[in-house]
C-alpha atoms as a PDB file:
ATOM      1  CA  UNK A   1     -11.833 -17.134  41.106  1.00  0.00           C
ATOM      2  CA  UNK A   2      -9.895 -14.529  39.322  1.00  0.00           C
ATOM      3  CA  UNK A   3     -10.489 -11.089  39.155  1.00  0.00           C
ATOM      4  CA  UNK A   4      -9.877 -10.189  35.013  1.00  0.00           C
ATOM      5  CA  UNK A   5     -10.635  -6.607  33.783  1.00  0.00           C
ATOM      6  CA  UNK A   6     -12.371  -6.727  30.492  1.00  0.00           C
ATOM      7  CA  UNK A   7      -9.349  -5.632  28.197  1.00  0.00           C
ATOM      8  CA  UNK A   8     -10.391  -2.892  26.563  1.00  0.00           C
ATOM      9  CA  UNK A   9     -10.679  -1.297  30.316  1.00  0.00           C
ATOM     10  CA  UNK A  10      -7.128  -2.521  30.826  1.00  0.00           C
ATOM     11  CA  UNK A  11      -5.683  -0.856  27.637  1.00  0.00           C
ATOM     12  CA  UNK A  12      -7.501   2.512  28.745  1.00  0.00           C
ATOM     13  CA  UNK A  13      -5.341   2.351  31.592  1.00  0.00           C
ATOM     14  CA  UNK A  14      -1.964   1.667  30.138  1.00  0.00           C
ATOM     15  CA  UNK A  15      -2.251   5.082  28.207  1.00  0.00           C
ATOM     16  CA  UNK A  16      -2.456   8.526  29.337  1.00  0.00           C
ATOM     17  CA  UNK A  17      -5.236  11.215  28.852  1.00  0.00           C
ATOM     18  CA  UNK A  18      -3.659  12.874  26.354  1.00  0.00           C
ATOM     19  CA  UNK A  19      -3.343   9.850  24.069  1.00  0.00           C
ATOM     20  CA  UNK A  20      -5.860   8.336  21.518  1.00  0.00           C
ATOM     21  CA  UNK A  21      -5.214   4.227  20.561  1.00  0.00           C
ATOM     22  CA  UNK A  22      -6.684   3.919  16.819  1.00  0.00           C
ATOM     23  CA  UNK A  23      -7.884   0.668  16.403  1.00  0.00           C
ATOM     24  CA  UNK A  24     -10.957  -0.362  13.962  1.00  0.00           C
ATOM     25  CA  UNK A  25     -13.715   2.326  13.966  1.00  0.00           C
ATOM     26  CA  UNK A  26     -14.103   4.382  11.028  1.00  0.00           C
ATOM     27  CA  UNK A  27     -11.725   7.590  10.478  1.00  0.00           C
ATOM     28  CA  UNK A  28     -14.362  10.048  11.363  1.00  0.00           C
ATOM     29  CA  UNK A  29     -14.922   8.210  14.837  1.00  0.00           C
ATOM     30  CA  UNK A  30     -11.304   8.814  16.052  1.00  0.00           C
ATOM     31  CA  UNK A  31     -11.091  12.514  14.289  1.00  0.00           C
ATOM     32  CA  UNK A  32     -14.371  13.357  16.941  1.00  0.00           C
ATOM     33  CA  UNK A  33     -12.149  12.293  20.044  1.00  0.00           C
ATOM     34  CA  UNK A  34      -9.392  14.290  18.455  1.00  0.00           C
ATOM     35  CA  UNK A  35     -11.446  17.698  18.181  1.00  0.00           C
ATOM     36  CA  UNK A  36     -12.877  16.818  21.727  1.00  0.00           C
ATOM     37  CA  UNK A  37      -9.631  16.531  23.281  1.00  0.00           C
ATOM     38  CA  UNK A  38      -8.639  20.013  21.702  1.00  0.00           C
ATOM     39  CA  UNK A  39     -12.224  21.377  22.139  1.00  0.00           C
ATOM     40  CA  UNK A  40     -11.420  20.870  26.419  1.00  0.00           C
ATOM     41  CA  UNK A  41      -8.314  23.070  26.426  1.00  0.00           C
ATOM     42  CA  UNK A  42      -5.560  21.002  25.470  1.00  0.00           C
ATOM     43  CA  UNK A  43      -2.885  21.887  22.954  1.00  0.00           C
ATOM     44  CA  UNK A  44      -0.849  18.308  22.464  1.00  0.00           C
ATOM     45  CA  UNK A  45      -2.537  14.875  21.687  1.00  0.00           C
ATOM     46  CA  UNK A  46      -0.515  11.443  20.652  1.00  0.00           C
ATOM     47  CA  UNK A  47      -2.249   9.550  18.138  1.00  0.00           C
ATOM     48  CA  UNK A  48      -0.766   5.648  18.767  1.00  0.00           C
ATOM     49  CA  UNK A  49      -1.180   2.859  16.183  1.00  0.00           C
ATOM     50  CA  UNK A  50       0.141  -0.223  15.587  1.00  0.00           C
ATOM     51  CA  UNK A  51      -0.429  -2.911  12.455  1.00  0.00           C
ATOM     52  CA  UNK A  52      -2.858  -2.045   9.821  1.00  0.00           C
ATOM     53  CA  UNK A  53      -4.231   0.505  11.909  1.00  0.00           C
ATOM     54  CA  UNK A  54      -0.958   3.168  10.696  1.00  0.00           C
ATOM     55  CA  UNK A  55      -2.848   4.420   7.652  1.00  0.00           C
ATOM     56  CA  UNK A  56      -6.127   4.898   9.652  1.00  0.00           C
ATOM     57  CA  UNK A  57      -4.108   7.439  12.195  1.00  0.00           C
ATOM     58  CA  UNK A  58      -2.561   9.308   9.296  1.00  0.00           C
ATOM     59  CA  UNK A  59      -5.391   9.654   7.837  1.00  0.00           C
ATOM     60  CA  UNK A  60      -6.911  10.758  10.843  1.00  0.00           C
ATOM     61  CA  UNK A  61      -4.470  13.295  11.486  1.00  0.00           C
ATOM     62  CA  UNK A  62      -4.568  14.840   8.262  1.00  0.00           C
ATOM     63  CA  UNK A  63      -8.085  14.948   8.008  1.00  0.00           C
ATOM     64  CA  UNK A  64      -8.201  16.434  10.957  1.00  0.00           C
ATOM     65  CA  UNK A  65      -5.127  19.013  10.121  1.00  0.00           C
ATOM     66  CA  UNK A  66      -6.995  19.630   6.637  1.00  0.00           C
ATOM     67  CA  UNK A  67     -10.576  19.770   7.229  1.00  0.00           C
ATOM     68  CA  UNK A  68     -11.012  21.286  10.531  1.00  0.00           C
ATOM     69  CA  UNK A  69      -8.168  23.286  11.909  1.00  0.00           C
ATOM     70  CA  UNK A  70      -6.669  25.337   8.105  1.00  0.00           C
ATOM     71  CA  UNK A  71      -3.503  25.149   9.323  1.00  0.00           C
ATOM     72  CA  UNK A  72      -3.957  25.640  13.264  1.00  0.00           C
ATOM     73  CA  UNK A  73      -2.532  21.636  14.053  1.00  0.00           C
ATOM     74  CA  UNK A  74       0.851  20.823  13.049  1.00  0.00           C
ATOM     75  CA  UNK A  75       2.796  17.673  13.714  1.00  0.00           C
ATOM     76  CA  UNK A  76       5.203  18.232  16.370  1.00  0.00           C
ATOM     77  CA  UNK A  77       6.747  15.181  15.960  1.00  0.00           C
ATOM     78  CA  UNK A  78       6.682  11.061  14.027  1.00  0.00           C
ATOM     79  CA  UNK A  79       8.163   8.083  15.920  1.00  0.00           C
ATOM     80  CA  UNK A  80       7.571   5.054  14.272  1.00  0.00           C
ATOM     81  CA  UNK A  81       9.084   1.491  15.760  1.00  0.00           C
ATOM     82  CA  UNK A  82       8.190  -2.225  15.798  1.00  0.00           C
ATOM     83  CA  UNK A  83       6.431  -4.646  18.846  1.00  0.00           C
ATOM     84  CA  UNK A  84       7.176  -7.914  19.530  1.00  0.00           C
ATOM     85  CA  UNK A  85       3.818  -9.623  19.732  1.00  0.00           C
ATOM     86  CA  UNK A  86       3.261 -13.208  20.963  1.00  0.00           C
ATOM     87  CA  UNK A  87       5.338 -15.960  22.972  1.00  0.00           C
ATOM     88  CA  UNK A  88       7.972 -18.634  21.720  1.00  0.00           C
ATOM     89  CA  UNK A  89       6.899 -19.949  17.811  1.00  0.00           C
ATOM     90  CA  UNK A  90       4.114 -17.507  17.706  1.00  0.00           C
ATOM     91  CA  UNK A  91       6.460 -14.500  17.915  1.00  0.00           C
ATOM     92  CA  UNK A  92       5.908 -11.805  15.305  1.00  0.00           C
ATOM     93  CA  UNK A  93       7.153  -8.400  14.841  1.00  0.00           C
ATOM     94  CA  UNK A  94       3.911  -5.623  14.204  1.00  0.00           C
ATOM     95  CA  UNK A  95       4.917  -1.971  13.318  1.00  0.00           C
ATOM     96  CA  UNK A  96       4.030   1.159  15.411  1.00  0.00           C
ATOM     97  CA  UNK A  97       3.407   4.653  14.975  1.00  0.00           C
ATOM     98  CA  UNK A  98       3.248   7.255  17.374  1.00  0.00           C
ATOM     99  CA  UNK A  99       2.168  11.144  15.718  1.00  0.00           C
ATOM    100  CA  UNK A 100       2.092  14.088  18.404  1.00  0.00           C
ATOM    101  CA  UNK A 101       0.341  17.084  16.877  1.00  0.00           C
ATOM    102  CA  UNK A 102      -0.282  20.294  18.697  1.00  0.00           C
ATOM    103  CA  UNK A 103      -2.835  22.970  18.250  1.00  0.00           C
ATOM    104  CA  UNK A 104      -1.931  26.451  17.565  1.00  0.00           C
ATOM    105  CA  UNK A 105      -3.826  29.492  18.316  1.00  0.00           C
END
């Protein structure tokens, strides 16, 4: 028998503690983990997206930026780039985000 790891276990994995995936919950979901993270000491967070989860991080972030910091979060920095996804005919390119924001005192 094989030993699989459920994959949303496996994806926790592949990221570091200071990064948040977006994928389908609802905006307000995603902007709790983000004022959690910052709410345990940290100052820099990565918001990563990929698909037609990009406009779900953004807003995110500037919901985040807007409602509950004034001014105390900026966005340090915006990579954007594109994944291959799939093998052989099924090969498709998905876009990809990546927004690191830091929280000022």
């Amino acid at each position: 028998m094989h030993d699989r790891k459920p994959i949303a276990e496996s994806l926790e994995r592949a990221y570091p503690p200071d990064t948040i995936l977006v994928r389908k919950k609802p905006v307000m979901a995603y902007t709790t983990a983000v004022m959690m993270h910052f709410q345990s000491g940290a100052k820099i967070l990565i918001i990563k997206a990929r698909g037609r989860a990009i406009s779900r991080a953004v807003d995110i972030v500037e919901v985040v930026r807007r409602r509950f910091f004034g001014g105390k979060m900026s966005v340090r920095e915006v990579i954007i780039g594109t994944q291959a996804l799939g093998e052989g005919g099924d090969m498709r390119n998905v876009s990809t985000i990546d927004i690191k924001v830091e929280k000022s005192d």
